[in-house]
C-alpha atoms as a PDB file:
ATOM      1  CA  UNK A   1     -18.046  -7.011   8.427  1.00  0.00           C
ATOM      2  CA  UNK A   2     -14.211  -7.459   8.771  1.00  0.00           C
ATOM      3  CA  UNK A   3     -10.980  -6.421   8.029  1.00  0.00           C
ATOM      4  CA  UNK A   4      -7.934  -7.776   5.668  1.00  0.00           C
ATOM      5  CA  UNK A   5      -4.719  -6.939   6.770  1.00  0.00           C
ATOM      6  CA  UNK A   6      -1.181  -7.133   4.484  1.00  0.00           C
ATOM      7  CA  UNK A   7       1.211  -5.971   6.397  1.00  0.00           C
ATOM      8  CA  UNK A   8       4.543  -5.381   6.149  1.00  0.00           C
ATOM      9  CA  UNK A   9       5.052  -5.615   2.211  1.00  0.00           C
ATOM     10  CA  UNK A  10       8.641  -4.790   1.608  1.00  0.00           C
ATOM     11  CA  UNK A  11       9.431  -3.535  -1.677  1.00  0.00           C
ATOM     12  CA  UNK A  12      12.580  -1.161  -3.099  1.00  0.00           C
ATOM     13  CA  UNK A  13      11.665   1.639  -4.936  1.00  0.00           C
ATOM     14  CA  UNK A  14      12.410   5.360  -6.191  1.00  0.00           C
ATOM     15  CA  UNK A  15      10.501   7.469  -4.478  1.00  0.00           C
ATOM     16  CA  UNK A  16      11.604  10.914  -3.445  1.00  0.00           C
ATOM     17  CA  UNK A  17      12.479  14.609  -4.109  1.00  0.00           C
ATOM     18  CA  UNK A  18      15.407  14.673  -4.296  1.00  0.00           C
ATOM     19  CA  UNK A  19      17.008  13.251  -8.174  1.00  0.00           C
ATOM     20  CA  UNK A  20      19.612  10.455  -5.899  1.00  0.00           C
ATOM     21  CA  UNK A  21      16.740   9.026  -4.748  1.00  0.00           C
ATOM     22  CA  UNK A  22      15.092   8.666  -8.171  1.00  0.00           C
ATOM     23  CA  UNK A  23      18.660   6.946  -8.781  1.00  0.00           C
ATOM     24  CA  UNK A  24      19.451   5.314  -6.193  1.00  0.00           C
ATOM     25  CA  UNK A  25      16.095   4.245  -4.508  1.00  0.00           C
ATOM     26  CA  UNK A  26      15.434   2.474  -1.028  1.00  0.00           C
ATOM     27  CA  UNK A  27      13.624   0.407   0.656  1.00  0.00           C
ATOM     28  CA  UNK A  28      10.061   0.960   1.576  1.00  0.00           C
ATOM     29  CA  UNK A  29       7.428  -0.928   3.684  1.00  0.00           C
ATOM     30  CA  UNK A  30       3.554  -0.703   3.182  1.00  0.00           C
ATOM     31  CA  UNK A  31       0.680  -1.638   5.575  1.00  0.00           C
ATOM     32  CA  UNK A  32      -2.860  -2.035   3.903  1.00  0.00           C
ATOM     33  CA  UNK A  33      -6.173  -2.685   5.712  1.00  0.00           C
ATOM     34  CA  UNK A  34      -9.644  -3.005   4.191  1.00  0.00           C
ATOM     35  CA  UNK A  35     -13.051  -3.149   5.352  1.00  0.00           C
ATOM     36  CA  UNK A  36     -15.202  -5.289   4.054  1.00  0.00           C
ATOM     37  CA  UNK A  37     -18.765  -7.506   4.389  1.00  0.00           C
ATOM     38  CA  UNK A  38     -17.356 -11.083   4.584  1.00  0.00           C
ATOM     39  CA  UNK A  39     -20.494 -12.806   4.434  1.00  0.00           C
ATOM     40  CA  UNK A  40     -20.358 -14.804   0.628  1.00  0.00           C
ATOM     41  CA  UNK A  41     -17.019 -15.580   1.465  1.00  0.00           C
ATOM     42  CA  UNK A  42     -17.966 -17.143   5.019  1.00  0.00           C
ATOM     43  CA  UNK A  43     -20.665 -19.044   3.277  1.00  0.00           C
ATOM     44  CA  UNK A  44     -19.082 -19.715   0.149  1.00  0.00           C
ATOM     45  CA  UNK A  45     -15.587 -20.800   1.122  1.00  0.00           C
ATOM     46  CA  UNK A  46     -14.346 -19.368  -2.532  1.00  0.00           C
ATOM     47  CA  UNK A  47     -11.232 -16.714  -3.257  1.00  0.00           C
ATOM     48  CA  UNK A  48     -13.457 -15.100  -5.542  1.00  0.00           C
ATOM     49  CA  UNK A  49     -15.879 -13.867  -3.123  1.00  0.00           C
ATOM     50  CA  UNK A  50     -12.911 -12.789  -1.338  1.00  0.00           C
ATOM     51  CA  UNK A  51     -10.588  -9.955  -0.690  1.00  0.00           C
ATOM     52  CA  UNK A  52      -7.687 -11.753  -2.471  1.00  0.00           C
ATOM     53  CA  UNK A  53      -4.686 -11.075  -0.250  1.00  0.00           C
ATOM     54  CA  UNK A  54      -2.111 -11.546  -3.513  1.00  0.00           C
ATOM     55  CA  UNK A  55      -4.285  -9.267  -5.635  1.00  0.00           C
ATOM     56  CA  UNK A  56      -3.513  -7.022  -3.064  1.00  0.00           C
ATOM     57  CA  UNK A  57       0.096  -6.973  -2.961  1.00  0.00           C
ATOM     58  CA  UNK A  58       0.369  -7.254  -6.779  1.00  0.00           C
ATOM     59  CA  UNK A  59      -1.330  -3.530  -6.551  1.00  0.00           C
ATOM     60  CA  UNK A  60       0.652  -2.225  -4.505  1.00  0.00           C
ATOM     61  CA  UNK A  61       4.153  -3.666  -6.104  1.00  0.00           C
ATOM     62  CA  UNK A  62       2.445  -1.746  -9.367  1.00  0.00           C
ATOM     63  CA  UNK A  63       1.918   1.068  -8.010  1.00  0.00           C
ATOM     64  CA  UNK A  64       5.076   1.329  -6.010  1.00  0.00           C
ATOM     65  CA  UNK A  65       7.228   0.540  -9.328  1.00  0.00           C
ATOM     66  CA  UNK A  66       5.622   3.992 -10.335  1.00  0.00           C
ATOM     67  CA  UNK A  67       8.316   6.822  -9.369  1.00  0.00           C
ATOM     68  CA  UNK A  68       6.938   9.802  -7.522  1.00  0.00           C
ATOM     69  CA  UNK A  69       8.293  12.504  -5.543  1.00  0.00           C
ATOM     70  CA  UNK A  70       5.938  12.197  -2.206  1.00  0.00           C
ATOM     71  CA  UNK A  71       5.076   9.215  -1.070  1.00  0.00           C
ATOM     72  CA  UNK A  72       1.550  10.760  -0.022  1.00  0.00           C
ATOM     73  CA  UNK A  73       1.285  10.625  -4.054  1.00  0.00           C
ATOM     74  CA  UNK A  74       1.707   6.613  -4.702  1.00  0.00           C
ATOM     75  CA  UNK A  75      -0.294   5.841  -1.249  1.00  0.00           C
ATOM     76  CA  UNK A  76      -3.104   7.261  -2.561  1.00  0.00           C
ATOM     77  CA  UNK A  77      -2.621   5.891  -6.558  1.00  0.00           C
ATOM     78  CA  UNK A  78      -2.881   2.732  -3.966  1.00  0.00           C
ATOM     79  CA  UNK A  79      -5.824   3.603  -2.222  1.00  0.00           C
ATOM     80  CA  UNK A  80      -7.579   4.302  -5.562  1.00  0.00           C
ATOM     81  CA  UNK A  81      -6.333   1.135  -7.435  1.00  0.00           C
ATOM     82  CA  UNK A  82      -7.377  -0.903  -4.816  1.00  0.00           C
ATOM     83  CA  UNK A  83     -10.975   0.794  -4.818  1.00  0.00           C
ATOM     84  CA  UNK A  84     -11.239   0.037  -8.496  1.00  0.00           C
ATOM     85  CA  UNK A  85     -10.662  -3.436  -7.871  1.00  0.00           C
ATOM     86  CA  UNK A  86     -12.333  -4.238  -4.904  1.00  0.00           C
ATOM     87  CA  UNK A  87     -16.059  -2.782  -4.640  1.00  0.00           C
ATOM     88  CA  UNK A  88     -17.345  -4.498  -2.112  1.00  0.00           C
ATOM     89  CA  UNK A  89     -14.078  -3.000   0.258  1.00  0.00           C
ATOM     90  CA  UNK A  90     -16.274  -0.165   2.542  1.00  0.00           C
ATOM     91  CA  UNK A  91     -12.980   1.132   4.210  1.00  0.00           C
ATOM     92  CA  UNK A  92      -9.185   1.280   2.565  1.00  0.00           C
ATOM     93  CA  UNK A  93      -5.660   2.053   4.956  1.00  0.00           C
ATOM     94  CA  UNK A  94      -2.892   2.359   3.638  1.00  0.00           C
ATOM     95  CA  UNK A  95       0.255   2.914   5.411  1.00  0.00           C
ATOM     96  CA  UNK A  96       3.423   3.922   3.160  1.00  0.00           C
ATOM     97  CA  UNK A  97       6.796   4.166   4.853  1.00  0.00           C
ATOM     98  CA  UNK A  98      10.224   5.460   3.400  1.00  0.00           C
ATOM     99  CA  UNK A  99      12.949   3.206   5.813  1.00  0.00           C
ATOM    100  CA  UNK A 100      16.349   5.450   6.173  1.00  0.00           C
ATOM    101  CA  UNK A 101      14.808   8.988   4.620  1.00  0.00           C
ATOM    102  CA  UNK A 102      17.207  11.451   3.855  1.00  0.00           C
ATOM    103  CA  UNK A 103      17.031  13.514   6.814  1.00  0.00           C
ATOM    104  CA  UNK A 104      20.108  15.027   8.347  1.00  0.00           C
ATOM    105  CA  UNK A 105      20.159  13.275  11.183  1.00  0.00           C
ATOM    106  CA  UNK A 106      19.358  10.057  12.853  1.00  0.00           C
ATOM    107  CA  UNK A 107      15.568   8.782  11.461  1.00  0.00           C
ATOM    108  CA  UNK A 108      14.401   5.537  11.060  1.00  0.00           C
ATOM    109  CA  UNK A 109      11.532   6.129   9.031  1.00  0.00           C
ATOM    110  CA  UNK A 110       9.176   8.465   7.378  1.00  0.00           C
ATOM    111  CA  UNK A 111       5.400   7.114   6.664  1.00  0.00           C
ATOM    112  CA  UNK A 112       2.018   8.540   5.753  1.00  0.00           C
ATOM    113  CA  UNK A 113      -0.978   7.038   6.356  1.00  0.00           C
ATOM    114  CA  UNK A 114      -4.090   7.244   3.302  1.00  0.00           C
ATOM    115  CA  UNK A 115      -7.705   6.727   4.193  1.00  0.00           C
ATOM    116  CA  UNK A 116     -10.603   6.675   1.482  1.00  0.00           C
END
């Protein structure tokens, strides 16, 4: 067993409540971590019995190009996409955070975190 780690994919998007941010967008950053039994690919030495890292970000670049309101919503369309693609993933993270939320006052970020 193992993990994969992407971290930090940066990515604009248009996520929000409220209808500037659906205009306007920002940026967001997203964290993913899976779980998986890395033994064919140890033995193997072949991507395709892999967890391919760029499969993984092209998911989540789908996914985030996908408006929603609540970024709880699109981390979990992640989680889910990402099940349907990788099987053989026992565990899924994924970290979704909103960089300069519209808060009245002085935030850095916002960020949920969805498990399977």
């Amino acid at each position: 067993m193992g993990k994969v780690l992407v971290n930090g994919i940066k990515l604009y998007a248009y996520h929000g409540c409220m209808e500037e941010e659906g205009k306007v967008g920002r940026s967001f950053i997203v964290d993913v971590v899976l779980d998986a039994d890395f033994t064919k690919a140890e033995q193997t030495d072949r991507i395709t019995d892999a967890v391919n890292y760029v499969t993984v970000y092209e998911i989540v670049k789908r996914e985030m190009d996908i408006r929603s309101h609540l970024i709880e919503h699109v981390g979990r369309r992640i989680v889910k996409a990402l099940q349907q693609e990788f099987p053989q993933v026992t565990t899924i993270e994924v970290k979704v955070t909103k960089l300069n939320p519209p808060i009245h006052g002085n935030v850095d970020s916002t960020a949920v975190i969805i498990t399977n």
